[in-house]
Structure formats: C-alpha cells, structure tokens
N, C-alpha and C. Protein backbone atom coordinates (compact mmCIF):
# COMPACT_ATOMS: atom_id res chain seq x y z
N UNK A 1 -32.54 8.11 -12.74
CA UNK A 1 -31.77 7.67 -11.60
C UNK A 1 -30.57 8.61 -11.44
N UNK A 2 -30.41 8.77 -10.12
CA UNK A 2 -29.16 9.80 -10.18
C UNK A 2 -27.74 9.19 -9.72
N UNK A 3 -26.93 9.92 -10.17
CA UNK A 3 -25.79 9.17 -10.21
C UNK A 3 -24.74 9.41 -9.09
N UNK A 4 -24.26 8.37 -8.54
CA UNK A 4 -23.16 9.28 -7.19
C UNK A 4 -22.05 9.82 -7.73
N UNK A 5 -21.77 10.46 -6.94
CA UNK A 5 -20.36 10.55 -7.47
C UNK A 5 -19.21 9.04 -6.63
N UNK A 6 -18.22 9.38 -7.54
CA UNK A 6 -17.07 8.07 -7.47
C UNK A 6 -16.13 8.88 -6.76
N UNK A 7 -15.12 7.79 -6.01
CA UNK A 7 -15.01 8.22 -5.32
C UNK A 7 -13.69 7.15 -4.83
N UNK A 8 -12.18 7.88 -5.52
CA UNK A 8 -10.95 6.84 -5.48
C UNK A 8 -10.70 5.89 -3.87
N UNK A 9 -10.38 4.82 -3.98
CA UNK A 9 -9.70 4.44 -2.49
C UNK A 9 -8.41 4.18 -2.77
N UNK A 10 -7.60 4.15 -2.52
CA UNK A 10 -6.47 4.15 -1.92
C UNK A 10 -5.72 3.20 -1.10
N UNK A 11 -5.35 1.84 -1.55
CA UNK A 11 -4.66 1.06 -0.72
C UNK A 11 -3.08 1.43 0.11
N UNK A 12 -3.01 1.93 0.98
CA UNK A 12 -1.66 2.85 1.43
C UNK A 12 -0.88 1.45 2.29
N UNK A 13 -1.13 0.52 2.96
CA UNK A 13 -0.36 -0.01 3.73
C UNK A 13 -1.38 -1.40 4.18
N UNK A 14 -0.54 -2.26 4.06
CA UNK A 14 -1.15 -3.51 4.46
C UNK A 14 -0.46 -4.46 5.94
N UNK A 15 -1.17 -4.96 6.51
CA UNK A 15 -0.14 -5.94 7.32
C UNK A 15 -1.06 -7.03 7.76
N UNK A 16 -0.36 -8.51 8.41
CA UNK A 16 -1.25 -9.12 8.61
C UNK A 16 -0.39 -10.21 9.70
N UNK A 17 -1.01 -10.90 10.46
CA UNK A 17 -0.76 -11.86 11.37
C UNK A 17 -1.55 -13.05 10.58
N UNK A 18 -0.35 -14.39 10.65
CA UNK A 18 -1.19 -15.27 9.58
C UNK A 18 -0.31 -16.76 10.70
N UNK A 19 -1.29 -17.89 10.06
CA UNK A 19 -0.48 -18.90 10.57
C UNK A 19 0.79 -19.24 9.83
N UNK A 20 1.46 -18.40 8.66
CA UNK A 20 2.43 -18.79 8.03
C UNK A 20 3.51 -17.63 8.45
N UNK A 21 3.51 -16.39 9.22
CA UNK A 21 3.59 -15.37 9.58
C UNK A 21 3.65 -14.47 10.56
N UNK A 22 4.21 -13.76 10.58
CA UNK A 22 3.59 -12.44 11.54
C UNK A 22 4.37 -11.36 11.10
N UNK A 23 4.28 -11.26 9.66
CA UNK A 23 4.23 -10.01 8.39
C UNK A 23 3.97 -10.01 7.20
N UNK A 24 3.01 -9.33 6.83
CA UNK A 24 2.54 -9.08 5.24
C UNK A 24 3.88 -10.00 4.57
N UNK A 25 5.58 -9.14 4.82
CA UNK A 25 6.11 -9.70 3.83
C UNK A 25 6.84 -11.15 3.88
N UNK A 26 6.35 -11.34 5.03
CA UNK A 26 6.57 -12.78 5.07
C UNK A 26 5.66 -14.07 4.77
N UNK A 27 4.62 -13.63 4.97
CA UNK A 27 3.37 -14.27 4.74
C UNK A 27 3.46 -14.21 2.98
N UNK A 28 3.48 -12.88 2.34
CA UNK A 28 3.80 -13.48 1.26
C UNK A 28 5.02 -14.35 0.74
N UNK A 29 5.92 -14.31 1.39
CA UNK A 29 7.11 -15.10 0.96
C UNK A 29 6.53 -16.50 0.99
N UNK A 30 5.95 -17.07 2.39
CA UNK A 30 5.93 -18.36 2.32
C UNK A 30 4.42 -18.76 1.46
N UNK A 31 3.78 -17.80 1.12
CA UNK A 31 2.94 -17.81 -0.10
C UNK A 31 3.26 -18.53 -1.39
N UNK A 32 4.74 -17.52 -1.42
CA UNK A 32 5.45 -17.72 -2.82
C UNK A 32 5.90 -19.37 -2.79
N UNK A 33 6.35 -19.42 -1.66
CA UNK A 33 7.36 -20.46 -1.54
C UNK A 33 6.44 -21.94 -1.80
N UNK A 34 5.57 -21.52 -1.68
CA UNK A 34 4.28 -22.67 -1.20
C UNK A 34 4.34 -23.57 -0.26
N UNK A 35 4.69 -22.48 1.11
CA UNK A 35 4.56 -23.16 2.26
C UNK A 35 2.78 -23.36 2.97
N UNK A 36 2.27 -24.32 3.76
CA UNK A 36 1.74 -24.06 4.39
C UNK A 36 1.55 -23.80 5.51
N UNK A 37 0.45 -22.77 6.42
CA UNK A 37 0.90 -22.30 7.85
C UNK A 37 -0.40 -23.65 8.54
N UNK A 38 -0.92 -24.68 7.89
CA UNK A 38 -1.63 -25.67 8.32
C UNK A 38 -0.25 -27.04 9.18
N UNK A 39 -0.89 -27.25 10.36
CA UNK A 39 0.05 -28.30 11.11
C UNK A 39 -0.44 -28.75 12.43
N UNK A 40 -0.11 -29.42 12.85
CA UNK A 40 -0.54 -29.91 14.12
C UNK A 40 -0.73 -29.42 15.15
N UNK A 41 -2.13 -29.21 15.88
CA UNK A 41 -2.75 -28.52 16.83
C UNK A 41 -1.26 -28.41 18.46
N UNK A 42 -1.48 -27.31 18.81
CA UNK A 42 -0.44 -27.42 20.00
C UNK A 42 -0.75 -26.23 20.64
N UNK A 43 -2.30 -25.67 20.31
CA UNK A 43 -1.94 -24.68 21.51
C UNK A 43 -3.73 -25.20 22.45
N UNK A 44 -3.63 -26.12 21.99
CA UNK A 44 -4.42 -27.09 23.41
C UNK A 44 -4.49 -28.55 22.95
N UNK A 45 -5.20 -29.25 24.20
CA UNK A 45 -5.05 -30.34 23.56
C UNK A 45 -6.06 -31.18 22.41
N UNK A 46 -5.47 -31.58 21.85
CA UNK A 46 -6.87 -32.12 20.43
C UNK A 46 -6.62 -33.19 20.29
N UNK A 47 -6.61 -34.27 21.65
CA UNK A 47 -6.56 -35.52 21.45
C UNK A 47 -8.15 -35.99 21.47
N UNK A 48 -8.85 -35.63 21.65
CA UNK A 48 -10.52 -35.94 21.50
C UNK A 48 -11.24 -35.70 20.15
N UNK A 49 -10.25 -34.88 19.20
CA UNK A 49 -11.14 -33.97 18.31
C UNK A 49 -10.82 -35.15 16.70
N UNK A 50 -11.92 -35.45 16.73
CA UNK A 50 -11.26 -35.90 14.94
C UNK A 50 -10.55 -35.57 13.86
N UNK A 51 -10.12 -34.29 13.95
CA UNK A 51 -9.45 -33.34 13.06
C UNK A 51 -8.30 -33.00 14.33
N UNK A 52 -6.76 -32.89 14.12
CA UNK A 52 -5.66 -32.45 14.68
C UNK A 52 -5.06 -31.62 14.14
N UNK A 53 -5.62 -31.03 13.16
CA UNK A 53 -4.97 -30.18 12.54
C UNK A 53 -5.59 -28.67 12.33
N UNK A 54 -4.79 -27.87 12.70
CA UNK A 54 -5.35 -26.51 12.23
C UNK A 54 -4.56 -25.13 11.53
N UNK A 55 -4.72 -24.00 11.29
CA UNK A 55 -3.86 -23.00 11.28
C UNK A 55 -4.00 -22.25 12.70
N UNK A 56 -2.42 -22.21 12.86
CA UNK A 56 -2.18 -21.51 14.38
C UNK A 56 -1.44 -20.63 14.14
N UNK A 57 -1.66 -19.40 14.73
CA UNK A 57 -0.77 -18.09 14.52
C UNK A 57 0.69 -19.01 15.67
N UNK A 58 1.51 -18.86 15.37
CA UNK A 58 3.21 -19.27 16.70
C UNK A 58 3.58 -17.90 16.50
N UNK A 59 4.25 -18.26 17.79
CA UNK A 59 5.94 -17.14 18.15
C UNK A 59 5.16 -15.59 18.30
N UNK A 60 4.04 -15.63 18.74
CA UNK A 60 3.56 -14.05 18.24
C UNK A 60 3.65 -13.67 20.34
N UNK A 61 4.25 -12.36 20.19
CA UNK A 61 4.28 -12.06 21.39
C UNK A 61 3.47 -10.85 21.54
N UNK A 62 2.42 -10.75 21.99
CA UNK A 62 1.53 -8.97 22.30
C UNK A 62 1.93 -8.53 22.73
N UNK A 63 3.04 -8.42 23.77
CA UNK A 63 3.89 -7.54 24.63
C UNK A 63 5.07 -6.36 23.14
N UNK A 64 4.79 -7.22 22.37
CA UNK A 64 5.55 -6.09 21.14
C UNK A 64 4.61 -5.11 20.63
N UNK A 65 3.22 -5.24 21.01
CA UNK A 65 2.60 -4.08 21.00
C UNK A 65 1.53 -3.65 21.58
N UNK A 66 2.21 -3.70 23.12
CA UNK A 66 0.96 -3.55 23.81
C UNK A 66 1.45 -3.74 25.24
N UNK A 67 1.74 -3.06 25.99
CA UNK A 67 1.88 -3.34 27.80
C UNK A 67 1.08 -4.60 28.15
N UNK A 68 2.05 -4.98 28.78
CA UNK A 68 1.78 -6.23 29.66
C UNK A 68 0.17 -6.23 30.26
N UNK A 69 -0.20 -5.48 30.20
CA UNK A 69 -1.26 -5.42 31.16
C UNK A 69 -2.62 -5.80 30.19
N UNK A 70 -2.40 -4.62 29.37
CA UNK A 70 -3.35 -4.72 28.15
C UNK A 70 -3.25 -6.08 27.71
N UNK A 71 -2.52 -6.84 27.41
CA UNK A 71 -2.29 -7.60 26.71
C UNK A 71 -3.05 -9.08 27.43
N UNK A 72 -2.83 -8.57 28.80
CA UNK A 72 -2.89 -10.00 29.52
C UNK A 72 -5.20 -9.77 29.36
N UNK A 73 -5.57 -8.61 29.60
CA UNK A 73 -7.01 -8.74 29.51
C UNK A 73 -7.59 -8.71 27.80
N UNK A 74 -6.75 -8.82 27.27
CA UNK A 74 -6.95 -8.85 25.20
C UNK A 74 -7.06 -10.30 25.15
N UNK A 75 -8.50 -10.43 24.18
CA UNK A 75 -8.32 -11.63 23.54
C UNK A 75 -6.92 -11.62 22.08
N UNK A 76 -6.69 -12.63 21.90
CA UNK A 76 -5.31 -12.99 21.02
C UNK A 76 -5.67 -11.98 19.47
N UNK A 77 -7.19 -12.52 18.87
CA UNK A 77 -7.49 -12.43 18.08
C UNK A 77 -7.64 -10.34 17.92
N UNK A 78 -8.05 -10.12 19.19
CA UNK A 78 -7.29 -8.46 18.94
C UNK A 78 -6.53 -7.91 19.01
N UNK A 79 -5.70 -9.10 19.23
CA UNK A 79 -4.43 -8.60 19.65
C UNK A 79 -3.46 -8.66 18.42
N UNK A 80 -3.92 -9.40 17.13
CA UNK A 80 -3.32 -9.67 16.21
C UNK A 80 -4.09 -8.35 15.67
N UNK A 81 -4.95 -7.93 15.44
CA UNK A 81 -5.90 -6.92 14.83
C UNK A 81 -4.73 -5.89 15.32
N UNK A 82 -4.73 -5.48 16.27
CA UNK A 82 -3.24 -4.19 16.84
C UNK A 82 -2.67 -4.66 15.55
N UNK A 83 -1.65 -5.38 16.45
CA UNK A 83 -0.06 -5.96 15.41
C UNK A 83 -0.48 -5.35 14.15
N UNK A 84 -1.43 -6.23 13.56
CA UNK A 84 -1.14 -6.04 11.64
C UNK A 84 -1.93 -4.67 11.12
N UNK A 85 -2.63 -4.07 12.18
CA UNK A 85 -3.00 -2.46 11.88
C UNK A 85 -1.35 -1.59 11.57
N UNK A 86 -0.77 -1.86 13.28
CA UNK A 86 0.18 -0.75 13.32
C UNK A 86 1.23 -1.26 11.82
N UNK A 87 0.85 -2.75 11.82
CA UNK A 87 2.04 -2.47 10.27
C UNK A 87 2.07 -2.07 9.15
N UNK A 88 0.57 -2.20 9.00
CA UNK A 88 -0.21 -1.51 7.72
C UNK A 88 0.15 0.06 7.98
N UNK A 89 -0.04 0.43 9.22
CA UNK A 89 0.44 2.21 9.03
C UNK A 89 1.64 2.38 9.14
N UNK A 90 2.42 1.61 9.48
CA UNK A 90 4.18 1.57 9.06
C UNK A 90 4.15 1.50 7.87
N UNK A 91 3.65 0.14 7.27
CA UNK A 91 3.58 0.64 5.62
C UNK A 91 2.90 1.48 5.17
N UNK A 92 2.19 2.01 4.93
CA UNK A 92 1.89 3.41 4.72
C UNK A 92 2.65 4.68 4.91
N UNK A 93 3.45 4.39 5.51
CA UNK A 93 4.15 5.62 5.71
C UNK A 93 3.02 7.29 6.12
N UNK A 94 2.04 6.12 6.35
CA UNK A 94 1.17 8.11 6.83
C UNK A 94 1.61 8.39 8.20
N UNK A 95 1.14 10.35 7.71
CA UNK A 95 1.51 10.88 8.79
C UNK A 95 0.37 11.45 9.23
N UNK A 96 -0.55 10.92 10.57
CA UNK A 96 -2.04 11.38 10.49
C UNK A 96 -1.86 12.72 10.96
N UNK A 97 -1.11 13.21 11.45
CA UNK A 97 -1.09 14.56 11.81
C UNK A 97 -1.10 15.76 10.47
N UNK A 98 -0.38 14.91 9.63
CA UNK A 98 -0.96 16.18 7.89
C UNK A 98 -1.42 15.72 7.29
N UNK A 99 -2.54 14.60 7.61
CA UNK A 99 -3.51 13.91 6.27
C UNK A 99 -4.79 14.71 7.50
N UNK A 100 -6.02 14.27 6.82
CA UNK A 100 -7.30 14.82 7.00
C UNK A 100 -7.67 13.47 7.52
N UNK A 101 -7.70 13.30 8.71
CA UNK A 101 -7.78 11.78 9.17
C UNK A 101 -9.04 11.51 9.50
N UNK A 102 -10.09 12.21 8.99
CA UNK A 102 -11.53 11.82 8.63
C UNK A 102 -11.56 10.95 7.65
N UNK A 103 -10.52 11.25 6.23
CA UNK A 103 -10.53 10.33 5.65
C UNK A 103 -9.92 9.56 5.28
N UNK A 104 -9.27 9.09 6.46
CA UNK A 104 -8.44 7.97 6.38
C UNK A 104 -9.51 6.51 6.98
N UNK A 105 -9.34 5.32 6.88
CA UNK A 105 -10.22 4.28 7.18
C UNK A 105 -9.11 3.22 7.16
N UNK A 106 -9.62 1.94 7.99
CA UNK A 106 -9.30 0.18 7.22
C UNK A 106 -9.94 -0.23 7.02
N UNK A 107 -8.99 -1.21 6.82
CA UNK A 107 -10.41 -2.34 6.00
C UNK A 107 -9.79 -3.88 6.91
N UNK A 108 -10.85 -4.01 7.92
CA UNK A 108 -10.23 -4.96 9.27
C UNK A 108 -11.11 -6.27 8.44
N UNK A 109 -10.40 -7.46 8.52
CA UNK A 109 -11.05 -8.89 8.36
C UNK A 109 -11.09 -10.19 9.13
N UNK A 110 -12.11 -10.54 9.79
CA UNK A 110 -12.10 -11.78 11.24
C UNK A 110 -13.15 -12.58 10.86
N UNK A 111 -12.86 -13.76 10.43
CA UNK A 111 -14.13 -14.92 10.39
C UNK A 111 -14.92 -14.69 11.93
N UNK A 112 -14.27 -14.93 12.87
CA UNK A 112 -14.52 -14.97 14.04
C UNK A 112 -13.77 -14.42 15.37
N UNK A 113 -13.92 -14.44 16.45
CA UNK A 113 -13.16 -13.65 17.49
C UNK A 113 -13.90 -13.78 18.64
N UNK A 114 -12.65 -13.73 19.86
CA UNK A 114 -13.09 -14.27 21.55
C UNK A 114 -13.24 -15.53 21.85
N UNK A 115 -12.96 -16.56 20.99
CA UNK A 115 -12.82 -17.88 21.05
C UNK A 115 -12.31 -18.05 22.54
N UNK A 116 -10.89 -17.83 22.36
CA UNK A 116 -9.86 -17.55 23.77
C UNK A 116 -11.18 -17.34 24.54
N UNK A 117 -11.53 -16.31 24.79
CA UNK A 117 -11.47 -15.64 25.98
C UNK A 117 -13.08 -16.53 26.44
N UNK A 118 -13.82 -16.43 25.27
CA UNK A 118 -15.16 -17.73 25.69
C UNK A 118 -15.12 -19.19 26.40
N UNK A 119 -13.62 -19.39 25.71
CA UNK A 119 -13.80 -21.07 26.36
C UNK A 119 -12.85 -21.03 28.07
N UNK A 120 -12.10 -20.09 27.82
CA UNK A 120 -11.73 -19.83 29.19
C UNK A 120 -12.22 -19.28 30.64
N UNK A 121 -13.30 -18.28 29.68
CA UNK A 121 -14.34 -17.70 30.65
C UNK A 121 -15.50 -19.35 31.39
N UNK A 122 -16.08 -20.26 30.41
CA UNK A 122 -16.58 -20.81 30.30
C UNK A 122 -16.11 -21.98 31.92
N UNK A 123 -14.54 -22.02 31.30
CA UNK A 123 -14.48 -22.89 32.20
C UNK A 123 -14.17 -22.80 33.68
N UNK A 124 -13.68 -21.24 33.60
CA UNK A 124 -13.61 -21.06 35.18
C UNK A 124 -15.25 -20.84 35.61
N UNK A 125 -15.94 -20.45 35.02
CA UNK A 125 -17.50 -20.49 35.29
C UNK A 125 -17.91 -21.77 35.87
N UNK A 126 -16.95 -23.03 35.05
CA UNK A 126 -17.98 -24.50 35.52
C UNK A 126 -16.84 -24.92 37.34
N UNK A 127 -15.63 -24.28 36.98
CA UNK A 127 -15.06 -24.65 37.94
C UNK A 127 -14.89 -23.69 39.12
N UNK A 128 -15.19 -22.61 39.30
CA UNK A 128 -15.24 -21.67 40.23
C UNK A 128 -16.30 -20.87 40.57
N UNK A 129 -16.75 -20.44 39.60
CA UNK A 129 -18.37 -19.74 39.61
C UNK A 129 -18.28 -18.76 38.97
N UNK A 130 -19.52 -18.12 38.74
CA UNK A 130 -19.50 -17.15 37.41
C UNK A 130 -19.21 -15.79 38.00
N UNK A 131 -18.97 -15.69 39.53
CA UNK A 131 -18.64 -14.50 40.25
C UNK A 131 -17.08 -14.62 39.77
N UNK A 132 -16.55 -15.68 39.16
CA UNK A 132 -15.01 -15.14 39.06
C UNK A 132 -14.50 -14.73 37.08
N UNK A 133 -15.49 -14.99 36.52
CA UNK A 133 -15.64 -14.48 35.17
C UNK A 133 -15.07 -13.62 35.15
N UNK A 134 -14.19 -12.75 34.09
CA UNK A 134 -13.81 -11.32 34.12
C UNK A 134 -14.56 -10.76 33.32
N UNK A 135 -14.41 -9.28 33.90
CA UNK A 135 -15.12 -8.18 33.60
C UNK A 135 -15.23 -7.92 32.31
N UNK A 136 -13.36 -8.52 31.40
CA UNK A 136 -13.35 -7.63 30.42
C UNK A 136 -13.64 -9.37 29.11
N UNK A 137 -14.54 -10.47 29.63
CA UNK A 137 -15.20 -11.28 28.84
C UNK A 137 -16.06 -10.92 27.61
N UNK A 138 -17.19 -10.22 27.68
CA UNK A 138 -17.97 -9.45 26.70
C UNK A 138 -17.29 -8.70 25.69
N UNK A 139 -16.41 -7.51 26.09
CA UNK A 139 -15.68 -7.04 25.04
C UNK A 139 -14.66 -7.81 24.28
N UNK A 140 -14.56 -8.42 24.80
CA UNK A 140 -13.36 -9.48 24.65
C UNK A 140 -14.16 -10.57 23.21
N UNK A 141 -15.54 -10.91 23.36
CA UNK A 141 -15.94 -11.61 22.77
C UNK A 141 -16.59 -11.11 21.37
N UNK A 142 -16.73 -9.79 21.51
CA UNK A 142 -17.57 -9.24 20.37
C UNK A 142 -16.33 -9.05 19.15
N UNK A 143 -16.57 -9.64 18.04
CA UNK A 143 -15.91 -9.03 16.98
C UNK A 143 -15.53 -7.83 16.68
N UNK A 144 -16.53 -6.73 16.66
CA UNK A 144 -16.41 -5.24 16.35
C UNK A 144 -15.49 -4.68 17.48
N UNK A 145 -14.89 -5.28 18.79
CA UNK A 145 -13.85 -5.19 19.60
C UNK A 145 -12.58 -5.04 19.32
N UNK A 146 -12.04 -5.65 18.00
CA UNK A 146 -10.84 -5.51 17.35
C UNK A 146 -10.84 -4.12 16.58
N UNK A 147 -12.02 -3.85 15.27
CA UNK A 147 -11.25 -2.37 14.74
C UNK A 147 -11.80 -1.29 15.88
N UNK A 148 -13.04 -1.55 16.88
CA UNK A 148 -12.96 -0.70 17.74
C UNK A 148 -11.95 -0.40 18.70
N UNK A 149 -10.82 -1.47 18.68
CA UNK A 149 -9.37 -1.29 19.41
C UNK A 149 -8.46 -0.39 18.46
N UNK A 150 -8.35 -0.93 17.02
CA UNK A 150 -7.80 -0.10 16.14
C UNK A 150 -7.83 1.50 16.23
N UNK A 151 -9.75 1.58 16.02
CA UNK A 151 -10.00 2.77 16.29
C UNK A 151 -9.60 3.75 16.98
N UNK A 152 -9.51 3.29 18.41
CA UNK A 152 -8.97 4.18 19.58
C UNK A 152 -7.95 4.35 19.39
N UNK A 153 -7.34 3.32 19.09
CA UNK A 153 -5.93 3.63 18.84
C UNK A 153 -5.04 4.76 17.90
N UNK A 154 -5.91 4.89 16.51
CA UNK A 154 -5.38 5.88 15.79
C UNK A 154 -6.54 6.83 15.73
C-alpha cells in the first residue's frame, strides 16, 4: 500500500455568529460563563408550536458587512457565513496578497440554510402567486450558497 504524504493544516483564524454571540470571543466568554444563547422564540410567532423555545442569533445587523442591497436579497444564514468568515480572516491576520492563496481554505459549518428565505418565498407563493417569488429564492436556499459567498468573496 502506498503511503501519502502528510500534510500540516493550520488553524490561522476563527470567527463565529452564535445565539450567545456575534464573536468567537464572546461566544467563548459566555461559554465560560455558562451562559445559555437558548430562550424564547421572538423572531416569529410560536404560539402554535409545542416547543417555544429556540437558539436565535439577536442584535446581528448585515448591513455591517454587506450593502444594503446585498443584504436585503441574502438569506440570514449567509449572511452570518460573511460576518464570521471576515472575522476569522481578521483573526488571522493574513495577507492574501503574500500567501499562495491556492492554499489557503475554510472550514464553513451549517446544519441547515434558506429556512428564511423558503418559508417566505412559500408564503407569498400561497398569497400572491408564484410569479412574485424572487429570483434570488434557489440560491438563497442551497447550503453550498454560503462558502460559495465566502468564496467570491476572498
């Protein structure tokens, strides 16, 4: 059997959008602290749902990284993917212009994604018609939409 070669990685910079958060070093603080970012549903209503409780990202504004415009056709969930990229390369301190940025990579993580933009699409569909759906629904819904946002981006 032949053997590969090995082959170091390099953790350079981390960041993250969390329901306890909206920074690596805060997220760990209230880690430490043993807070939880679990609490009562408020960004719709969950008076029908047997469970009222969830983790909710608060206070997060996309306009801190990202024109108004972009922001308004971004589902949330890529929009947090931006945010905690660009902080991970703040922490990092790289400079892609003198690294070999072939081999540079992340390492992006989403249970799921386009929630937003599915149940909203959904419902102007039942209430207006599917001629008023937006365009940018599909991308919006696919997971691989977030590090492919990353991507472009750096």
């Amino acid at each position: 059997m032949m053997m590969r070669p090995v082959h170091r990685v390099v953790i350079t910079g981390m960041g993250a959008i969390t329901p306890l958060a909206l920074t690596i070093g805060e997220t760990w603080e209230a880690l430490l602290a043993g807070r939880s970012g679990i609490g009562p549903i408020t960004h719709f209503d969950a008076s029908e749902l047997k469970t009222r409780f969830a983790g909710q990202v608060k206070n997060f504004d996309p306009e801190n990284y990202m024109e108004r415009k972009e922001a308004r056709r971004t589902d949330p969930f890529i929009q947090f993917a931006v945010a905690a990229s660009r902080e991970a390369v703040a922490d990092s301190g790289i400079d892609f212009g003198a690294e070999q940025s072939n081999r540079c990579g992340i390492f992006y993580g989403s249970a799921i994604g386009g929630l937003h933009t599915t149940l909203e699409n959904q419902e102007l569909a039942n209430k207006r018609g599917m001629s008023r759906v937006s365009p940018f629904m599909i991308p919006n819904m696919l997971i691989d939409s977030a590090p492919g946002k990353i991507a472009i981006e750096y």
